[in-house]
Protein backbone atom coordinates (compact mmCIF):
# COMPACT_ATOMS: atom_id res chain seq x y z
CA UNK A 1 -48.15 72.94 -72.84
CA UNK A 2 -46.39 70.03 -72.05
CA UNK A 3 -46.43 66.77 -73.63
CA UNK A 4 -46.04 63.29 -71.77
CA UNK A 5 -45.19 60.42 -73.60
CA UNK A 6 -46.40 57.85 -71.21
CA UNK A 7 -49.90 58.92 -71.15
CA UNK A 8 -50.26 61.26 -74.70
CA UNK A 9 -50.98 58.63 -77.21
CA UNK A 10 -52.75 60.59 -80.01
CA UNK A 11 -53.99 59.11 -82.74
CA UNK A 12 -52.41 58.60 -86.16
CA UNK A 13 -53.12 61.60 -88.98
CA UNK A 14 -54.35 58.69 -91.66
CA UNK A 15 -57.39 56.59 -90.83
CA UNK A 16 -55.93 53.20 -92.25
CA UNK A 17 -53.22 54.26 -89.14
CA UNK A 18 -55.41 54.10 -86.41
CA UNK A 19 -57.25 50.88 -87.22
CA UNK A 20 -56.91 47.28 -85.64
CA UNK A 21 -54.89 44.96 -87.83
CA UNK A 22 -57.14 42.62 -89.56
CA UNK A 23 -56.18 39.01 -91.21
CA UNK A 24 -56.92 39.66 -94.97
CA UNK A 25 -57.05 43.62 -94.56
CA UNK A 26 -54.91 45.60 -97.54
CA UNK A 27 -52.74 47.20 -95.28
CA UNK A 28 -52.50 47.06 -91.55
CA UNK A 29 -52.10 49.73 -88.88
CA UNK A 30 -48.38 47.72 -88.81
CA UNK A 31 -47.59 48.23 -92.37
CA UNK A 32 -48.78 51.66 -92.38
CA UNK A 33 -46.18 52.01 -89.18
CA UNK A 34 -43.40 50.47 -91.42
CA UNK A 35 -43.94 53.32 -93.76
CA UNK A 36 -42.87 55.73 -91.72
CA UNK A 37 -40.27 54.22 -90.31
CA UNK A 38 -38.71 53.72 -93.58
CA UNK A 39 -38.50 57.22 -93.95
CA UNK A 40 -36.47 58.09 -90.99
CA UNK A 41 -32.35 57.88 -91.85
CA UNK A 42 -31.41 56.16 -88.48
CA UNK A 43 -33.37 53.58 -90.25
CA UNK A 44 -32.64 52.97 -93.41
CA UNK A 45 -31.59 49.31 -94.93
CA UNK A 46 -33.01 48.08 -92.04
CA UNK A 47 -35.03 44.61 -93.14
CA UNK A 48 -38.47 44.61 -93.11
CA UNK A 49 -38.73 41.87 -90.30
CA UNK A 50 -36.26 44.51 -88.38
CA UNK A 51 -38.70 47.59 -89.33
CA UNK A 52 -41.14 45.19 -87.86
CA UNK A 53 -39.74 44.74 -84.75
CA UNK A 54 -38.78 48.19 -84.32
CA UNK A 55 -42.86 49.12 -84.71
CA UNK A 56 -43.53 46.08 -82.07
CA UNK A 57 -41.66 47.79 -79.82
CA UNK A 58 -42.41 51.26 -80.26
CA UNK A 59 -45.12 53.61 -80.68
CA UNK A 60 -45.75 56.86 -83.01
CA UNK A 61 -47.01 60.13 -81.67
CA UNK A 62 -47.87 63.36 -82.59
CA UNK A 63 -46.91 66.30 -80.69
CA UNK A 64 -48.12 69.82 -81.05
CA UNK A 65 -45.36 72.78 -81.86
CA UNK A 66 -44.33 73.99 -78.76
CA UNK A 67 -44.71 71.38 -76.52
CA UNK A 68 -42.19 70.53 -74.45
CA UNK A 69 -40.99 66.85 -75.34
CA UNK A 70 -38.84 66.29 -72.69
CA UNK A 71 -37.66 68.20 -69.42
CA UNK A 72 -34.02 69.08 -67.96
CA UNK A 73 -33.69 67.13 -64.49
CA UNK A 74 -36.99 64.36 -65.59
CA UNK A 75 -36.81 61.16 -64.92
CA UNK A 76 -36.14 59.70 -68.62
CA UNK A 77 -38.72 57.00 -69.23
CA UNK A 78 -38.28 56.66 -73.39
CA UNK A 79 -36.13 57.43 -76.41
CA UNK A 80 -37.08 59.50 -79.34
CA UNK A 81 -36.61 59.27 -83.11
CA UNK A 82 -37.91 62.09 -84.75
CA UNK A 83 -40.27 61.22 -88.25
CA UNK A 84 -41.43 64.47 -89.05
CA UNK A 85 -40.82 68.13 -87.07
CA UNK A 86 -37.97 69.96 -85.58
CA UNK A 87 -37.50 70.73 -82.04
CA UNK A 88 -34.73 72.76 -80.36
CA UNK A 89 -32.57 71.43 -77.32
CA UNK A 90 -31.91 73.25 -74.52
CA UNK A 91 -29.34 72.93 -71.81
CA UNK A 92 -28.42 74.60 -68.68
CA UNK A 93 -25.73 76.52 -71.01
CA UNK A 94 -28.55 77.66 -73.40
CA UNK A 95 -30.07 76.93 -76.58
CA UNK A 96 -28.14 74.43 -78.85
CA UNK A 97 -28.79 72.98 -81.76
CA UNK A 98 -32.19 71.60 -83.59
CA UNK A 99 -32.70 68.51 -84.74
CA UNK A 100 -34.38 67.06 -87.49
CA UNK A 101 -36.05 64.08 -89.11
CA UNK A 102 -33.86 61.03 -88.15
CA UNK A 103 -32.34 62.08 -85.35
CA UNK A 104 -32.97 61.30 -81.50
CA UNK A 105 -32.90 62.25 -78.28
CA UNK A 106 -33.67 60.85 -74.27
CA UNK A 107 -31.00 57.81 -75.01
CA UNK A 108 -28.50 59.04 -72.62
CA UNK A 109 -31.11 58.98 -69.48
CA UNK A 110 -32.08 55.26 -70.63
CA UNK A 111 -28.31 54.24 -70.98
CA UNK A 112 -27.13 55.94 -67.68
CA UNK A 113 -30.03 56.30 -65.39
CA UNK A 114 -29.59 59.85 -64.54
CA UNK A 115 -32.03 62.73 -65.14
CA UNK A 116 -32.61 64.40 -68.40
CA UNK A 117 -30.10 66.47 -69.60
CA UNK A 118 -31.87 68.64 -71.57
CA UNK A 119 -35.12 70.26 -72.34
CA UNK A 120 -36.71 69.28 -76.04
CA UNK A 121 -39.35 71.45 -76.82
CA UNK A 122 -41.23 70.80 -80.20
CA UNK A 123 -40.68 74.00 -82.93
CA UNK A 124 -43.08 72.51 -85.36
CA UNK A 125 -45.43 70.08 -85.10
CA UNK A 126 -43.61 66.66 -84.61
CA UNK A 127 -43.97 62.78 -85.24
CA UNK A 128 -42.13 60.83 -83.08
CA UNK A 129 -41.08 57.44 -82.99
CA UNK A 130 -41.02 56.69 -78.86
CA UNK A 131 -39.67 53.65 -77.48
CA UNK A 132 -40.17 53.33 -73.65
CA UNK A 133 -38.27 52.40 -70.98
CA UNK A 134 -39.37 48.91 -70.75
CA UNK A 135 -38.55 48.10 -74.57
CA UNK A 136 -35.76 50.29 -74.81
CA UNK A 137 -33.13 47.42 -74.16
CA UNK A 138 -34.67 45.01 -75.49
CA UNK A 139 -34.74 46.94 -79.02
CA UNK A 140 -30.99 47.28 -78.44
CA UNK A 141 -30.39 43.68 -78.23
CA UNK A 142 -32.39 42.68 -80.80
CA UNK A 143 -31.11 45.22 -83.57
CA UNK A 144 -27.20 45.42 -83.41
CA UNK A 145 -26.95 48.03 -86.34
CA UNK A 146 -29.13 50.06 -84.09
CA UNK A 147 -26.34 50.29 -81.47
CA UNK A 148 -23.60 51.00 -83.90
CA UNK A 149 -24.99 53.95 -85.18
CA UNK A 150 -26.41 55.41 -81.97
CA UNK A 151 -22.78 54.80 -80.88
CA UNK A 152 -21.52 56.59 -84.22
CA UNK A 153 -23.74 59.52 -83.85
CA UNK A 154 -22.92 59.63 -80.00
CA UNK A 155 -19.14 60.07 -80.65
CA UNK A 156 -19.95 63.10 -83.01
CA UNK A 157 -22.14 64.84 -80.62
CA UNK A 158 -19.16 64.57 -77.59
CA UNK A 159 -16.98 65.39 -80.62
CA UNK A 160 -18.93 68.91 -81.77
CA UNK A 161 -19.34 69.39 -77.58
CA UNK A 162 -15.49 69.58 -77.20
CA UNK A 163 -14.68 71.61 -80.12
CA UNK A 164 -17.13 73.69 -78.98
CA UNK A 165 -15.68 74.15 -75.43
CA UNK A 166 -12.01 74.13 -76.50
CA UNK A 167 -13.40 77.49 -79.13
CA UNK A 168 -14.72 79.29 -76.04
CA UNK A 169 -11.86 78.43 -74.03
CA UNK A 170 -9.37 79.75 -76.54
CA UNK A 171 -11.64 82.44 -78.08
CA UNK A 172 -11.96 81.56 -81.51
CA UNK A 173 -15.63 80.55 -83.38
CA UNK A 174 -16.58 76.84 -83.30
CA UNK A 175 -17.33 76.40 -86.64
């Protein structure tokens, strides 16, 4: 099964989630938005009126274990933050690493242009933070300490990459 963010917009778990905002209401489909978002560690000490923002912009989906979130050689049409799940990555060299609750994946297709490079498929059930194309920049521009630590987490993935490649070029374990 494969899951496509563009068109798969399932409903949130909680009721008070899927409702229309209403003036006067205790809590809004918004706030209940903010909640989670609070919970994810790319996030945190964000403001609320940046939390806010971020929810404008963005959706939250839930995707079935097993699903295949994104696919090597795709067009890239949105970025992921991961709420709640694991999925594995896959690349043309194999199965890498899994990641977690705060972490992301599909920036490097938005930021370059080029095809996925990787397949994400979904090894639990996942909640997903997605932020298309079309709003992708714009959330960039409008939260700075966004950027930063997309940039920071960047430079540690290239980081891990080479000391993985200079291990199997010289034999020893990357570790």
């Amino acid at each position: 099964m494969e899951f496509d963010p563009r068109t798969d917009r399932l409903p949130f778990n909680e009721p008070d989630e899927a409702e229309p905002i209403r003036a006067g209401a205790p809590e809004s489909s918004s706030d209940a938005r903010i909640r989670h978002l609070q919970r994810v560690p790319l996030l945190s000490g964000f403001t609320e009126p940046e939390l806010r923002r971020i929810a404008e912009l963005s959706r939250i989906v839930d995707v079935p274990a097993g699903s295949a979130v994104t696919q090597i050689g795709d067009p890239g049409e949105s970025f992921f933050v991961i709420i709640d799940g694991t999925v594995a990555v896959r690349t043309p060299v194999g199965t890498g690493a899994q990641l977690h609750p705060g972490e992301f994946f599909g920036e490097m297709s938005l930021l370059d242009g080029e095809p996925r490079s990787a397949t994400i498929v979904a090894t639990t059930d996942l909640r997903l933070l997605v932020v298309d194309r079309s709003h992708f920049w714009r959330l960039l521009d409008e939260t700075p300490d966004l950027i930063r630590r997309m940039l920071t987490i960047l430079s540690r993935r290239v980081r891990r990459l080479e000391q993985t490649v200079h291990a199997i070029l010289h034999g020893t374990n990357p570790t």
